[in-house]
Protein backbone atom coordinates (compact mmCIF):
# COMPACT_ATOMS: atom_id res chain seq x y z
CA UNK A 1 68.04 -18.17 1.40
CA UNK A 2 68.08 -17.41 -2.45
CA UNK A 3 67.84 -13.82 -1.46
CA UNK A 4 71.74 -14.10 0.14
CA UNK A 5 72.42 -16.50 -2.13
CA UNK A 6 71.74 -13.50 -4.72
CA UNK A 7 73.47 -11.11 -2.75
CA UNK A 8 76.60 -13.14 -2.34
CA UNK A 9 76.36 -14.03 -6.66
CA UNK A 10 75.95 -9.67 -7.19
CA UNK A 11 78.88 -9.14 -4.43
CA UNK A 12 81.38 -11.69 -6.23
CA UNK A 13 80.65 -10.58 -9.68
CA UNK A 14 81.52 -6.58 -9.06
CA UNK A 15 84.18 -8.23 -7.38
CA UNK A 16 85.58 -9.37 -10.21
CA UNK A 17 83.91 -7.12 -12.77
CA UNK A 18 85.21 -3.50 -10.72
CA UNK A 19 88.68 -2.08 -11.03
CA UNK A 20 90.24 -2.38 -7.54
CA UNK A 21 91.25 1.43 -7.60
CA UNK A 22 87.54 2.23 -6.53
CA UNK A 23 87.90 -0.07 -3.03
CA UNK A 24 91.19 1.36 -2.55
CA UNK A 25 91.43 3.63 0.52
CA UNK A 26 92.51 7.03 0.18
CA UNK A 27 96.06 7.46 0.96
CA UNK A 28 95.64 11.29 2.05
CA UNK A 29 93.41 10.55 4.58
CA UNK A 30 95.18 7.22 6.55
CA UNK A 31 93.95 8.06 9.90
CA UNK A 32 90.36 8.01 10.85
CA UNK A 33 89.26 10.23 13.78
CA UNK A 34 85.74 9.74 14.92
CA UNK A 35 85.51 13.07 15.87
CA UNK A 36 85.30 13.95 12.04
CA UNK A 37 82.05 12.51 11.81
CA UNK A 38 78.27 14.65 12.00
CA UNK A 39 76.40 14.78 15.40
CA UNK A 40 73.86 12.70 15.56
CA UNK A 41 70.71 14.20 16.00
CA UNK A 42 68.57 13.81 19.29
CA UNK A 43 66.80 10.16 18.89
CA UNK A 44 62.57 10.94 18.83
CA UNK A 45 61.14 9.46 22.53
CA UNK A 46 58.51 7.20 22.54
CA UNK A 47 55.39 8.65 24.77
CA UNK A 48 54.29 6.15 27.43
CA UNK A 49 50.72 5.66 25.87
CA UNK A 50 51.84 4.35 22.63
CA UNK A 51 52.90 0.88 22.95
CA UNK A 52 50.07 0.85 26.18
CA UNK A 53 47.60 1.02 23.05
CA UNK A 54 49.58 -1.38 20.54
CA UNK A 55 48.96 -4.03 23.46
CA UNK A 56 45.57 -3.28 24.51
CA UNK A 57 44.63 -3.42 20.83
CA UNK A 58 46.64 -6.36 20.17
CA UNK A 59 44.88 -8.01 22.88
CA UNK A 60 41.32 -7.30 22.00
CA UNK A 61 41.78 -8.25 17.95
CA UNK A 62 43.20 -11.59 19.51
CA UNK A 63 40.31 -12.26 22.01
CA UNK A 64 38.03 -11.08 19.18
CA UNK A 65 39.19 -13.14 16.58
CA UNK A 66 40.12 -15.95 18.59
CA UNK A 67 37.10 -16.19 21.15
CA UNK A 68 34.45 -15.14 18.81
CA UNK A 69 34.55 -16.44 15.85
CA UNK A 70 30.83 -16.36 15.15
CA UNK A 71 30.81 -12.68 15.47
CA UNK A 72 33.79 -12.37 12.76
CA UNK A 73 34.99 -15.40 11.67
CA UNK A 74 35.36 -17.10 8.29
CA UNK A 75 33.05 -20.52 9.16
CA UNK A 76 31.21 -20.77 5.21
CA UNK A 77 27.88 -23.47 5.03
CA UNK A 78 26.14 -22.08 2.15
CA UNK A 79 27.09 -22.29 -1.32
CA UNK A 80 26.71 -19.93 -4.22
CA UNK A 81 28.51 -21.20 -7.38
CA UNK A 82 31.78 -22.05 -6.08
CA UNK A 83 32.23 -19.16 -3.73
CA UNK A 84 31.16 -20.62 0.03
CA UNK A 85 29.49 -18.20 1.70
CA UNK A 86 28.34 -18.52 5.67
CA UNK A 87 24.71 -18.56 6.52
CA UNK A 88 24.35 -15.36 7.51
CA UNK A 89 26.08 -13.59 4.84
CA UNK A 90 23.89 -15.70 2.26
CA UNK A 91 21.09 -13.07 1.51
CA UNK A 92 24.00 -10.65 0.09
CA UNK A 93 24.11 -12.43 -2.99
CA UNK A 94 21.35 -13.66 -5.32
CA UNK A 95 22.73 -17.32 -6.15
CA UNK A 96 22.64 -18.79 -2.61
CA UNK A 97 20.60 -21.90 -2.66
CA UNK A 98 18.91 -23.00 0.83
């Protein structure tokens, strides 16, 4: 919210602080045609086996986060200083005491 509310404070300020000739429409050129505007270019297409793979792999880092946490998980028993460490990732550092 402080964001917009930022926004809004920036938007009011040129508001007041900008000469209105520079939001002034140009007088030449009343009528918009859409027909003015650039082709838009061909949008890229997505190929079937792309979001097939965002799922699967979504699926698997949630069933091995989630359903294994022993295997990689953040469970800490041991102690070295004042950095918990789990059991089996004790031996990596010198200051574990058992």
């Amino acid at each position: 919210m402080q964001a917009f509310g930022n926004v809004a404070l920036v938007f009011a300020i040129l508001e007041r602080v900008l000469p209105a000739s520079e939001f002034k429409f140009d007088e030449e050129k009343k009528t918009w045609n859409p027909a003015d505007l650039r082709q838009a270019e061909e949008p890229a297409t997505v190929k079937l086996w792309e979001p097939i793979a965002a799922i699967v792999f979504t699926a698997a880092a949630l069933i091995i986060f989630n359903g294994y946490p022993d295997v990689i998980g953040t469970s800490l028993s041991r102690t070295a200083g004042d950095l918990d460490l789990g059991a089996d990732r004790c031996v990596l550092f010198a200051g574990c005491r058992t």
